[in-house]
C-alpha atoms as a PDB file:
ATOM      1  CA  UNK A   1       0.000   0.000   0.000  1.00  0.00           C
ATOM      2  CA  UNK A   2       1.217   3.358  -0.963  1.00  0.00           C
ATOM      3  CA  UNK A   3       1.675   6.479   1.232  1.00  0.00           C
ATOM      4  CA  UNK A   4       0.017   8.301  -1.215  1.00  0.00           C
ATOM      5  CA  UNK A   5      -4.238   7.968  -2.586  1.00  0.00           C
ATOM      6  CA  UNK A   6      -5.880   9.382  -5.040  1.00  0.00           C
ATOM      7  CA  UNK A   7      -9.087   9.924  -4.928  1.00  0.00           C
ATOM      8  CA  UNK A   8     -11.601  11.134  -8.161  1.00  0.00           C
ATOM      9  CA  UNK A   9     -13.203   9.663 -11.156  1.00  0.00           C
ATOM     10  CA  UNK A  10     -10.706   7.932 -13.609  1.00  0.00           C
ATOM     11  CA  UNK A  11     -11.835   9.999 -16.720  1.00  0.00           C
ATOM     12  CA  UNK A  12     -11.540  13.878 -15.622  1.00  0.00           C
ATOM     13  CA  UNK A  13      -9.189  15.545 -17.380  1.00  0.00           C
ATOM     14  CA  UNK A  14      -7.637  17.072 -14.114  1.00  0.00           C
ATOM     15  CA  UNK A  15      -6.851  13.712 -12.193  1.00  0.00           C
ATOM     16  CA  UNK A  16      -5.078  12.248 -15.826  1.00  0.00           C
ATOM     17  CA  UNK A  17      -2.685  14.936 -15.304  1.00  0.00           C
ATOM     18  CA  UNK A  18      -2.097  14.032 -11.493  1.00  0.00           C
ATOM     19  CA  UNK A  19      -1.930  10.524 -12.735  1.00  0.00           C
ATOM     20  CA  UNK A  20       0.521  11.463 -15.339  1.00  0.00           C
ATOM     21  CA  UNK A  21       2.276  13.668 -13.116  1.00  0.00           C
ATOM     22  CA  UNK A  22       2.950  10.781 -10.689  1.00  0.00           C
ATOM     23  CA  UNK A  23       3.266   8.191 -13.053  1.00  0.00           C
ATOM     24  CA  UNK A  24       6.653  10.461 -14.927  1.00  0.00           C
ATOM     25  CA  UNK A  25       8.139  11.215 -11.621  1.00  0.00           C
ATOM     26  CA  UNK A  26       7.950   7.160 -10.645  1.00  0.00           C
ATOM     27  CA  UNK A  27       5.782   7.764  -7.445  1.00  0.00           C
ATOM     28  CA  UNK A  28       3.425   5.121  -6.426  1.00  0.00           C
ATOM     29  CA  UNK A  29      -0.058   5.770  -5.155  1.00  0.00           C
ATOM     30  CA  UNK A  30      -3.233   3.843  -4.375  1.00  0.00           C
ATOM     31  CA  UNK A  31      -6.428   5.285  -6.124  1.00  0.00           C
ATOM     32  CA  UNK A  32      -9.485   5.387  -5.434  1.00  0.00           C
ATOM     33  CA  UNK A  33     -12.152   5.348  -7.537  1.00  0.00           C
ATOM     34  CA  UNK A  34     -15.466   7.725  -6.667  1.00  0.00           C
ATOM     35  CA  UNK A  35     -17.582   6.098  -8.957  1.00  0.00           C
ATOM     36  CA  UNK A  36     -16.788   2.463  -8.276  1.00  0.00           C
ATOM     37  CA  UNK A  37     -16.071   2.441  -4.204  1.00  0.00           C
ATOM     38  CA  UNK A  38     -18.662   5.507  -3.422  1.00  0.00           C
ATOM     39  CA  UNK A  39     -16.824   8.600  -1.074  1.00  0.00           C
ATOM     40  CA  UNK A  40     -15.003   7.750   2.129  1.00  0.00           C
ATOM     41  CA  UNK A  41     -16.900  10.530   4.295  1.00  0.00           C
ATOM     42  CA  UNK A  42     -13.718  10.138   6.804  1.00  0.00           C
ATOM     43  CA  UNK A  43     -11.561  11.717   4.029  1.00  0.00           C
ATOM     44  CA  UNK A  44     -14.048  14.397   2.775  1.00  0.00           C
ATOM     45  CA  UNK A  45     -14.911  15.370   6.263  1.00  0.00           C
ATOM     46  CA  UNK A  46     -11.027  15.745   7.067  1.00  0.00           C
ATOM     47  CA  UNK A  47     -10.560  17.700   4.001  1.00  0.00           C
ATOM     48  CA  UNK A  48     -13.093  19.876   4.885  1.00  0.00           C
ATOM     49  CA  UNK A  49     -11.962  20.444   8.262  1.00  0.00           C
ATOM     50  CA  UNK A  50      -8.697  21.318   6.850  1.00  0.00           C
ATOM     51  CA  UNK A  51      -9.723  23.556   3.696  1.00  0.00           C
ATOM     52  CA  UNK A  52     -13.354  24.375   4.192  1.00  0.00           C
ATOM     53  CA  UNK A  53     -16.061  23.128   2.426  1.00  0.00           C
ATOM     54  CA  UNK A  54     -15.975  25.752   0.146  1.00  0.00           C
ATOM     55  CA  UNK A  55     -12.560  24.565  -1.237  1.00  0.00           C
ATOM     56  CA  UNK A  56     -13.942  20.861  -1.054  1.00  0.00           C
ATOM     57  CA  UNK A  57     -16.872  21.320  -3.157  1.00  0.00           C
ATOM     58  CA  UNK A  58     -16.067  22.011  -6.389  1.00  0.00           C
ATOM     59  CA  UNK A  59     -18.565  25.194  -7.422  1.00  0.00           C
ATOM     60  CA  UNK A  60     -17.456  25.428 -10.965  1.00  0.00           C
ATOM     61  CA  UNK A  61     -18.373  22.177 -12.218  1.00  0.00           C
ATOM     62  CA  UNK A  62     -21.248  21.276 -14.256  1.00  0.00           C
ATOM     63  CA  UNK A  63     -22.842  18.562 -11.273  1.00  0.00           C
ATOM     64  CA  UNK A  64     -22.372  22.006  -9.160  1.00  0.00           C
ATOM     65  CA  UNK A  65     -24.067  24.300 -12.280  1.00  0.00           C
ATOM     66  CA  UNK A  66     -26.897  21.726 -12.647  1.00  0.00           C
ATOM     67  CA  UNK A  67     -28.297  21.858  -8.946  1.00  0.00           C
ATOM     68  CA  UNK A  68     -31.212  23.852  -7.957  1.00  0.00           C
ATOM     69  CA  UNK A  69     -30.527  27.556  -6.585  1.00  0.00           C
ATOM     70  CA  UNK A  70     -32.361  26.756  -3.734  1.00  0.00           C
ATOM     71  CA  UNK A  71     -30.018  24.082  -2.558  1.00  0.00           C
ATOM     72  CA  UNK A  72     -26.154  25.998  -3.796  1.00  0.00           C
ATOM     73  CA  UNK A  73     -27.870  29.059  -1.954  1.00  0.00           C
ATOM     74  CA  UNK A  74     -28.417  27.142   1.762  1.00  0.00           C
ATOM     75  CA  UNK A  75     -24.973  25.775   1.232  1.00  0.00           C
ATOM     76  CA  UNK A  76     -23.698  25.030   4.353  1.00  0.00           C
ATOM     77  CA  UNK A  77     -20.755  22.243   6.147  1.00  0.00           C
ATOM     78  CA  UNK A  78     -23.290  19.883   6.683  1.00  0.00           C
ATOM     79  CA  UNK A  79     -25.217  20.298   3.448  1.00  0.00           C
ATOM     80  CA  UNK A  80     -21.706  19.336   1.458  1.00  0.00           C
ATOM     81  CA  UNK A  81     -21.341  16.523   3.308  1.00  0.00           C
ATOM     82  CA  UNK A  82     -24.243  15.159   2.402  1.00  0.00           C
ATOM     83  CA  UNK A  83     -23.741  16.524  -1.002  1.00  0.00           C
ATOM     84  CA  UNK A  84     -20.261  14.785  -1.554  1.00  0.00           C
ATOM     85  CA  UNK A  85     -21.655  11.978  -0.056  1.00  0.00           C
ATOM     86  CA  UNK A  86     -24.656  11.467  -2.522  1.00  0.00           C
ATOM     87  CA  UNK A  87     -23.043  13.319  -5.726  1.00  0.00           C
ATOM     88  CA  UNK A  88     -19.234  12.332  -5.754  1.00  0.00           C
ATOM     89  CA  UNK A  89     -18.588  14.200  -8.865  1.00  0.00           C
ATOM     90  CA  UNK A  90     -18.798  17.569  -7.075  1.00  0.00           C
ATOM     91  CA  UNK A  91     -16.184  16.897  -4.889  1.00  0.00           C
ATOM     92  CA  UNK A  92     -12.456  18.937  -5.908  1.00  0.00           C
ATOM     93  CA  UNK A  93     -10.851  16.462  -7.875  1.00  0.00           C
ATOM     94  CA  UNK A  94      -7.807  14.976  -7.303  1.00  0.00           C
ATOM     95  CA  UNK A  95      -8.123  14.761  -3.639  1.00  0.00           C
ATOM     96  CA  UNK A  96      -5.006  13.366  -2.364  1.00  0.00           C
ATOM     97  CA  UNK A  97      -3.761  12.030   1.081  1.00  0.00           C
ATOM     98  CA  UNK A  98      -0.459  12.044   2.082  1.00  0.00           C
ATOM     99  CA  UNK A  99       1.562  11.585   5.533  1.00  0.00           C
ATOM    100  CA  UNK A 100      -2.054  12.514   7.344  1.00  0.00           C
ATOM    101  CA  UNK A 101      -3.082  15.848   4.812  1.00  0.00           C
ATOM    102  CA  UNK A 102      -5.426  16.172   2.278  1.00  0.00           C
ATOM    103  CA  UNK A 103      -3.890  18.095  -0.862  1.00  0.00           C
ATOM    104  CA  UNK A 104      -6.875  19.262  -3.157  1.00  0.00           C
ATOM    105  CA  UNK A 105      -6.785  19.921  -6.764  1.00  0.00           C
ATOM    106  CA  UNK A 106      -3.606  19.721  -9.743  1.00  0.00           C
ATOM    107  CA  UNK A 107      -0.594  22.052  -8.347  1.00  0.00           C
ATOM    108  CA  UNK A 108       2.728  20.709 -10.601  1.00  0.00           C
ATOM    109  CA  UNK A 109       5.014  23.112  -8.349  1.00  0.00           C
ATOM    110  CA  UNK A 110       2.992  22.020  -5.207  1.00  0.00           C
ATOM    111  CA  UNK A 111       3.164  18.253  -6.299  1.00  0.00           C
ATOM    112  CA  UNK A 112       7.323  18.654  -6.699  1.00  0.00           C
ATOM    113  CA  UNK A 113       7.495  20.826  -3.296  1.00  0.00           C
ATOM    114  CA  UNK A 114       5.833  18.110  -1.431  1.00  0.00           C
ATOM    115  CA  UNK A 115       6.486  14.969  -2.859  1.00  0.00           C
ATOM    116  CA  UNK A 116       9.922  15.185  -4.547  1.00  0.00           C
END
């Protein structure tokens, strides 16, 4: 098992270049997949504690776009949650853990400061 996981959806555009990225620079990671294992709610609720749920969600998708007004306008902690939890696609993709943090979205210079 790796020290490193991935977590997203295999075919975004975003998590091929993290996969890419880790692939070139011969650095082994488990992923996991959001759309075959579900979300692990202990993950998304750490990354939220640690970057706010704001950060978390990600509010310029299209599963973000397509929800009602009602429901991005009472946004709250504990209505992402339950989002992430039910709609896996809105969650920032990758999400990565590593050495007990959550790193959130594709950062080349942050991927070499922290893992090379």
């Amino acid at each position: 098992m790796a020290d490193i996981t991935i977590y997203g959806i295999k075919n975004c555009n975003t998590m091929k270049k993290a996969f890419t990225w880790f692939d070139d620079n011969g650095i082994a990671y488990d992923f996991h997949d959001y759309k075959k294992k579900g979300a692990d709610m202990t993950v998304i609720e750490q990354a939220v504690t640690e970057h706010g749920w704001e950060k978390v969600i990600n509010r310029k998708g299209m599963t973000w776009r397509q929800l009602p007004d009602d429901v991005k306008n009472d946004m709250d902690e504990a209505a992402a949650l339950e989002l992430a939890n039910q709609k896996t696609s809105v969650i920032k993709r990758p999400l990565i853990t590593y050495r007990g943090k959550i790193i959130l979205g594709f950062d080349e210079t942050q991927y070499t400061d922290t893992f090379l």
